[in-house]
Protein backbone atom coordinates (compact mmCIF):
# COMPACT_ATOMS: atom_id res chain seq x y z
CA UNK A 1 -89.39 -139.00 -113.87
CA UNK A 2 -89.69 -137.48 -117.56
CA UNK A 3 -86.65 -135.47 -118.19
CA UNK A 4 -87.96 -134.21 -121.44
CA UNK A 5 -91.32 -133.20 -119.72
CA UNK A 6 -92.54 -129.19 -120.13
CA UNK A 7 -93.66 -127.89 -117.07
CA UNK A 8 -96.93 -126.54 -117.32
CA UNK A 9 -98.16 -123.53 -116.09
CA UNK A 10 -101.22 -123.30 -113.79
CA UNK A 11 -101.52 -120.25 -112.65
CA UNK A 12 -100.39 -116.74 -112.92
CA UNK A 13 -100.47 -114.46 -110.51
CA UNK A 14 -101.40 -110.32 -111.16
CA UNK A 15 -98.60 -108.04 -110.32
CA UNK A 16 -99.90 -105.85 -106.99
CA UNK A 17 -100.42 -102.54 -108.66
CA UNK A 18 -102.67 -100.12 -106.45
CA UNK A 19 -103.68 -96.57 -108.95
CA UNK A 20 -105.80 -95.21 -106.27
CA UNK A 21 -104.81 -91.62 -105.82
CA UNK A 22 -104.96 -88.49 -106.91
CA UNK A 23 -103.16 -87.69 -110.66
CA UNK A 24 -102.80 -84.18 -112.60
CA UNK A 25 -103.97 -84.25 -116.08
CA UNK A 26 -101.47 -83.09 -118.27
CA UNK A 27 -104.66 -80.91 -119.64
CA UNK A 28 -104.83 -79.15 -116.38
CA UNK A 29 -107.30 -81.57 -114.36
CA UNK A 30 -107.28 -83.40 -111.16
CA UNK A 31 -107.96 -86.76 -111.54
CA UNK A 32 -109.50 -88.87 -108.03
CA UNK A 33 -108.70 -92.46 -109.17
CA UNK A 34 -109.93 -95.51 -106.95
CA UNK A 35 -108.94 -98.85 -107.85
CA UNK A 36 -111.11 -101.43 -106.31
CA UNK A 37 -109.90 -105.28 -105.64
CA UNK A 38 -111.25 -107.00 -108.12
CA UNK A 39 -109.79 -104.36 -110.43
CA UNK A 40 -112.89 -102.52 -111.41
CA UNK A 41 -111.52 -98.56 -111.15
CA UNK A 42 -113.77 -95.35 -110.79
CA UNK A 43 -112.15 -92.27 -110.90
CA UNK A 44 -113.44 -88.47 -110.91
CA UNK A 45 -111.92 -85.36 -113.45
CA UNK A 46 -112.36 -82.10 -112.34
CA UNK A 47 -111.21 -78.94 -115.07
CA UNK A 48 -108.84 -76.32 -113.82
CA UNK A 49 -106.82 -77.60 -111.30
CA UNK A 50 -109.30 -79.28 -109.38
CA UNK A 51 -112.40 -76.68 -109.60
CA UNK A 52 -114.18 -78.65 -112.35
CA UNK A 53 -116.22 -75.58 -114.13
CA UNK A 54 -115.30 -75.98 -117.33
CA UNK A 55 -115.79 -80.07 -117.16
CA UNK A 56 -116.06 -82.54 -114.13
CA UNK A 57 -116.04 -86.19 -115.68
CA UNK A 58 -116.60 -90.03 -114.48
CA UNK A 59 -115.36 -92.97 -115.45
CA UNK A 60 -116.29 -96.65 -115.11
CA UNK A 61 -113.58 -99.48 -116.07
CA UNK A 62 -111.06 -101.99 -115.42
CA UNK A 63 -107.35 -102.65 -114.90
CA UNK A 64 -105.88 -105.54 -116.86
CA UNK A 65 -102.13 -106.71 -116.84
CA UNK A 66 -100.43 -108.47 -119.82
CA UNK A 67 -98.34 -111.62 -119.73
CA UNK A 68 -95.48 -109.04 -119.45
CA UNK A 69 -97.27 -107.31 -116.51
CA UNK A 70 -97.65 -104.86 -118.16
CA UNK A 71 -101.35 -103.00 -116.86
CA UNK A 72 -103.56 -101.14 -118.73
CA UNK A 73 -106.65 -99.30 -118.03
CA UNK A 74 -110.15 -99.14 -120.19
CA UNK A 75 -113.35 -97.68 -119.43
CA UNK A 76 -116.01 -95.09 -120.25
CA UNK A 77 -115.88 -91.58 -119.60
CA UNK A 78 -118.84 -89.18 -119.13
CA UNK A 79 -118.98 -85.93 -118.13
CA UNK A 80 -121.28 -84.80 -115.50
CA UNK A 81 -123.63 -81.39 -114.81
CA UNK A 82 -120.96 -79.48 -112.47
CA UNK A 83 -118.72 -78.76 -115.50
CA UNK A 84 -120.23 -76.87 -118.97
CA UNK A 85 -118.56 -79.84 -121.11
CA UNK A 86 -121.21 -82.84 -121.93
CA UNK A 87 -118.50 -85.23 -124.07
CA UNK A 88 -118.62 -88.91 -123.19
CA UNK A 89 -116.18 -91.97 -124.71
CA UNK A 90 -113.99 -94.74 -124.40
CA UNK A 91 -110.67 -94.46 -123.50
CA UNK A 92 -107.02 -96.56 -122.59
CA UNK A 93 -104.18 -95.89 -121.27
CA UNK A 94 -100.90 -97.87 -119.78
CA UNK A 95 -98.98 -97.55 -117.08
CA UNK A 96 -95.13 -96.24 -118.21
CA UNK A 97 -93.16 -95.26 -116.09
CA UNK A 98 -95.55 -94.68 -113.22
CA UNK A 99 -97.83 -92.50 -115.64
CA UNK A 100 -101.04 -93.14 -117.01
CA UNK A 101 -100.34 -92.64 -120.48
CA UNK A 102 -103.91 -92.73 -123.15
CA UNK A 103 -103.44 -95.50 -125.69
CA UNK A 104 -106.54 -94.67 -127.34
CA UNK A 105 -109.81 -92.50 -127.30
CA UNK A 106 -113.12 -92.75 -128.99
CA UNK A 107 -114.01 -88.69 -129.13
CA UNK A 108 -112.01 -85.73 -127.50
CA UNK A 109 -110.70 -86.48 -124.42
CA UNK A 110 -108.44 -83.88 -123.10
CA UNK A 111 -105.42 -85.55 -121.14
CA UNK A 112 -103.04 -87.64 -122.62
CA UNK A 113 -100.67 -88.18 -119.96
CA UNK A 114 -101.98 -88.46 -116.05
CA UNK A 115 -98.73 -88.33 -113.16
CA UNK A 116 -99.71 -89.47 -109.75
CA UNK A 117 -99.74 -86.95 -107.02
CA UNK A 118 -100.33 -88.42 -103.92
């Protein structure tokens, strides 16, 4: 045996961290979040507590985790015909605390802070 040996890590494993849901927008907006297993997440944005007639959006991304575990969340954001808004973008956020929290935007998206509901 080699007592002076590193061990050598193989493999690390991705914390279990389900964000399907539904989250209010800290810009008024229900958020329909479903977070698929291979960690692709989809999630619909609907204006005004849920109607979505000033802006309904979509977005398309992923979940990543950190060597921390921390997660984060990155994707593309469009808004669709039900809503009057037609913005589109890139956007981040973390998870802190149990909120989705935006880390960074590429044109105006509205929330900045998304708390899970249910």
């Amino acid at each position: 045996m080699y007592y002076n040996q590193v061990p050598t890590l193989t493999h690390w494993r991705q914390p279990a961290y389900d964000l399907t849901g539904t989250w209010q927008g800290d810009d008024g907006g229900i958020y329909y979040i479903r977070h698929l297993n291979n960690n692709r997440i989809w999630w619909t944005g609907l204006s005004d507590n849920g109607s979505g007639h000033n802006w309904t959006n979509v977005l398309d991304g992923e979940v990543t985790y950190d060597h921390s575990g921390g997660v984060e969340v990155s994707g593309t954001w469009y808004d669709v015909p039900r809503g009057t808004n037609r913005g589109s973008g890139i956007l981040g956020f973390s998870v802190r605390l149990g909120d989705l929290v935006k880390t960074y935007q590429s044109s105006g998206f509205g929330a900045n802070i998304l708390r899970k509901i249910s």
